[in-house]
N, C-alpha and C. Protein backbone atom coordinates (compact mmCIF):
# COMPACT_ATOMS: atom_id res chain seq x y z
N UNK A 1 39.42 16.27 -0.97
CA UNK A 1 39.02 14.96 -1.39
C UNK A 1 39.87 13.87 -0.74
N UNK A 2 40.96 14.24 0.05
CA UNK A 2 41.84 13.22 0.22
C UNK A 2 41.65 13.05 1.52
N UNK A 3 41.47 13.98 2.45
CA UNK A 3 40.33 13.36 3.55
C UNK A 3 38.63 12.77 3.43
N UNK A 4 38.38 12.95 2.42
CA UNK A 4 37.28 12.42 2.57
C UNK A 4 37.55 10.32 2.19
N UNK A 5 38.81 10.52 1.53
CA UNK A 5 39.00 9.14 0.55
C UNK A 5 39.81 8.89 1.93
N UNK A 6 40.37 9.19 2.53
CA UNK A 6 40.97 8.61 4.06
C UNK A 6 39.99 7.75 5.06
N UNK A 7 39.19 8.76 5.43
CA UNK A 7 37.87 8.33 6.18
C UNK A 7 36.87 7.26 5.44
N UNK A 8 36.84 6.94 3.79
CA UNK A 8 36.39 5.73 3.60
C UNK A 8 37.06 5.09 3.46
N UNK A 9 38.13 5.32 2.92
CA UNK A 9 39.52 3.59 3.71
C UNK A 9 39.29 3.29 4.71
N UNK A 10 39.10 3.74 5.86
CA UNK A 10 38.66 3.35 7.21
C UNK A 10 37.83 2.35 6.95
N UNK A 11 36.88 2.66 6.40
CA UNK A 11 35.47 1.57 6.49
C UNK A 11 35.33 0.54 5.54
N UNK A 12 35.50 1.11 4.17
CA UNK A 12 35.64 0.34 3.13
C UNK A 12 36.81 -0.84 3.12
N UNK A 13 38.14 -0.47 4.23
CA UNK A 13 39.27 -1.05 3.93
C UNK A 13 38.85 -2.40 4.71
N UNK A 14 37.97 -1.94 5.80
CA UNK A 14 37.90 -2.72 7.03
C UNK A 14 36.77 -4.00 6.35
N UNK A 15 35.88 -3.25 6.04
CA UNK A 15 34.56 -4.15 5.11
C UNK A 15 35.29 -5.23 4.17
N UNK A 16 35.86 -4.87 3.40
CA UNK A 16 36.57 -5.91 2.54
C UNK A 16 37.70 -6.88 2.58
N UNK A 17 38.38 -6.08 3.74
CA UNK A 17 39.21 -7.14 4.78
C UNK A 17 38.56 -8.18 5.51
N UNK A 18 36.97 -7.49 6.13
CA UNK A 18 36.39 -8.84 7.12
C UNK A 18 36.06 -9.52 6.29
N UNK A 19 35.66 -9.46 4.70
CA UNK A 19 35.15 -9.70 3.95
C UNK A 19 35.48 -10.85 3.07
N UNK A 20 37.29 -10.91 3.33
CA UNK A 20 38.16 -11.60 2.72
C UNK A 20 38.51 -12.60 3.69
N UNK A 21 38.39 -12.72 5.01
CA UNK A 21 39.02 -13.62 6.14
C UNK A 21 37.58 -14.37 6.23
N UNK A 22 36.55 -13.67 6.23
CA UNK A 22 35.24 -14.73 6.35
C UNK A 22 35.03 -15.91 5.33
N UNK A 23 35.90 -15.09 4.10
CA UNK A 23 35.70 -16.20 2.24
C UNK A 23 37.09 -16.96 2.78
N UNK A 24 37.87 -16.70 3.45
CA UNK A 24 38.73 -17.79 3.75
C UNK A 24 38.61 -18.46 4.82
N UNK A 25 38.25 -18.56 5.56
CA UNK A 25 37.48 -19.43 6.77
C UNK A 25 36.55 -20.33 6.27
N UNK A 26 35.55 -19.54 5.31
CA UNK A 26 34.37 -20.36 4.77
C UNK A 26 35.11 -21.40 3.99
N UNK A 27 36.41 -21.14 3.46
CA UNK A 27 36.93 -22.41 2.22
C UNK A 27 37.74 -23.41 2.89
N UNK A 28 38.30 -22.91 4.57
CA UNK A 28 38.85 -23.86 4.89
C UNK A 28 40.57 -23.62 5.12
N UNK A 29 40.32 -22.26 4.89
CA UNK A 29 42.16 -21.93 5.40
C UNK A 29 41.71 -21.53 6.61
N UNK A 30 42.40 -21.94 7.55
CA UNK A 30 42.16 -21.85 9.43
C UNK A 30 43.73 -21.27 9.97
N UNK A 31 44.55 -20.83 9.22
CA UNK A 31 46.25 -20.84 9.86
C UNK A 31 46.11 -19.26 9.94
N UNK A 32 47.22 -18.93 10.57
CA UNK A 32 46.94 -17.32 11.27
C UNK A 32 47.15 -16.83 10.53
N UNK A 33 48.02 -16.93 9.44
CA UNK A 33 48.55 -16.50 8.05
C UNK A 33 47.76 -16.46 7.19
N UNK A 34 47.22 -16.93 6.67
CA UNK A 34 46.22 -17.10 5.60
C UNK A 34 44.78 -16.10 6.35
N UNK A 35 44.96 -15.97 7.20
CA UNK A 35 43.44 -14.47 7.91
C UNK A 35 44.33 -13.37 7.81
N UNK A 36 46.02 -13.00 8.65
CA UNK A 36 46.60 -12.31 8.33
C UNK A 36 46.46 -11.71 6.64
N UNK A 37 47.15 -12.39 5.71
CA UNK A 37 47.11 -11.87 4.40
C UNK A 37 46.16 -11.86 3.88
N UNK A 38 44.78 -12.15 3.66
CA UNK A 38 43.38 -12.30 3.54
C UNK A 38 43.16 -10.47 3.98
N UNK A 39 43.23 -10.23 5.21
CA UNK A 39 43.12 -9.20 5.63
C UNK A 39 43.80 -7.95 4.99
N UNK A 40 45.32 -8.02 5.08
CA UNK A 40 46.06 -6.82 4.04
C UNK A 40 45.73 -6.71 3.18
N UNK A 41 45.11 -7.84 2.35
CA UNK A 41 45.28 -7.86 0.75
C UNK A 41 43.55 -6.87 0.97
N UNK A 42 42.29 -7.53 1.53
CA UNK A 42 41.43 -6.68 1.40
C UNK A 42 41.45 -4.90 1.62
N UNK A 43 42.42 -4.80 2.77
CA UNK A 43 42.87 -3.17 3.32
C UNK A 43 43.27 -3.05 1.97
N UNK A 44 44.44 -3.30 1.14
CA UNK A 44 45.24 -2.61 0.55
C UNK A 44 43.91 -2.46 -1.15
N UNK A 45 43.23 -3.24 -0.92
CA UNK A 45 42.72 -3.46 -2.40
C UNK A 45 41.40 -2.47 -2.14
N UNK A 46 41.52 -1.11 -0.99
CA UNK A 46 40.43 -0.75 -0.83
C UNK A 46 40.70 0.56 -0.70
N UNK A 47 42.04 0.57 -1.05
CA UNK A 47 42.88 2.24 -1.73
C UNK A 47 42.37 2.69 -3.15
N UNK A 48 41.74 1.71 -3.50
CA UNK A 48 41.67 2.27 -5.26
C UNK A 48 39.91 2.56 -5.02
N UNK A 49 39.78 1.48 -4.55
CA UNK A 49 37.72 1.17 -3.90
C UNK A 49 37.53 2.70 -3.65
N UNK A 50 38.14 3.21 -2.15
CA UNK A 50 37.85 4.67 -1.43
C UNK A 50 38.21 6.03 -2.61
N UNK A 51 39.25 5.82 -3.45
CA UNK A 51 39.51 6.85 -4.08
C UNK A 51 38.62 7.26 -4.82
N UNK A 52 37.97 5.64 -5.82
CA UNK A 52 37.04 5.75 -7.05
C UNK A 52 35.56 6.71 -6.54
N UNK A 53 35.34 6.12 -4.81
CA UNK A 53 33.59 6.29 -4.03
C UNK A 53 34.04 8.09 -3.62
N UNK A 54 35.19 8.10 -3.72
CA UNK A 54 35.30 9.85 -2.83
C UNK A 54 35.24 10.59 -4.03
N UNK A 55 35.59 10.34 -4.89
CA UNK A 55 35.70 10.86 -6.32
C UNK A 55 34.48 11.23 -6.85
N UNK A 56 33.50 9.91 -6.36
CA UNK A 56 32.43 10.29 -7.11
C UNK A 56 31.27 10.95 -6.06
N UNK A 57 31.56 11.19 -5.15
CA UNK A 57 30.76 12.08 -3.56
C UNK A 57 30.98 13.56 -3.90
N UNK A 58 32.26 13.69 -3.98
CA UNK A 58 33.01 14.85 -4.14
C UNK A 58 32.34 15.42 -5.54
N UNK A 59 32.06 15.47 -6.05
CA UNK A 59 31.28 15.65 -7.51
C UNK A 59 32.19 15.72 -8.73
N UNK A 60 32.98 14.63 -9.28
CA UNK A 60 33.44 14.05 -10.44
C UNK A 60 33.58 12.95 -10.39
């Protein structure tokens, strides 16, 4: 299960990272910093996302 929850961090981490720099562009933060952390914060907030979706693939 923990390769499978690896391989959707990949995608999921990436999805919600572009996901987070586009909602900050759209509001008007333009500084390299504010896309930088926009970005980690979506990667990192997509460790719990991939665990919950592999969890439930994996059959529990």
């Amino acid at each position: 299960m923990l390769r499978l929850a690896l391989i959707l961090h990949i995608f999921i981490g990436s999805t919600l990272g572009g996901s987070a720099v586009i909602a900050a562009l759209v509001m008007g933060y333009s500084t390299i910093w504010t896309i930088l952390i926009t970005a980690v914060v979506g990667f990192v907030l997509a460790v719990p996302v991939s665990a919950i979706v592999a969890r439930k693939l994996y059959g529990g």
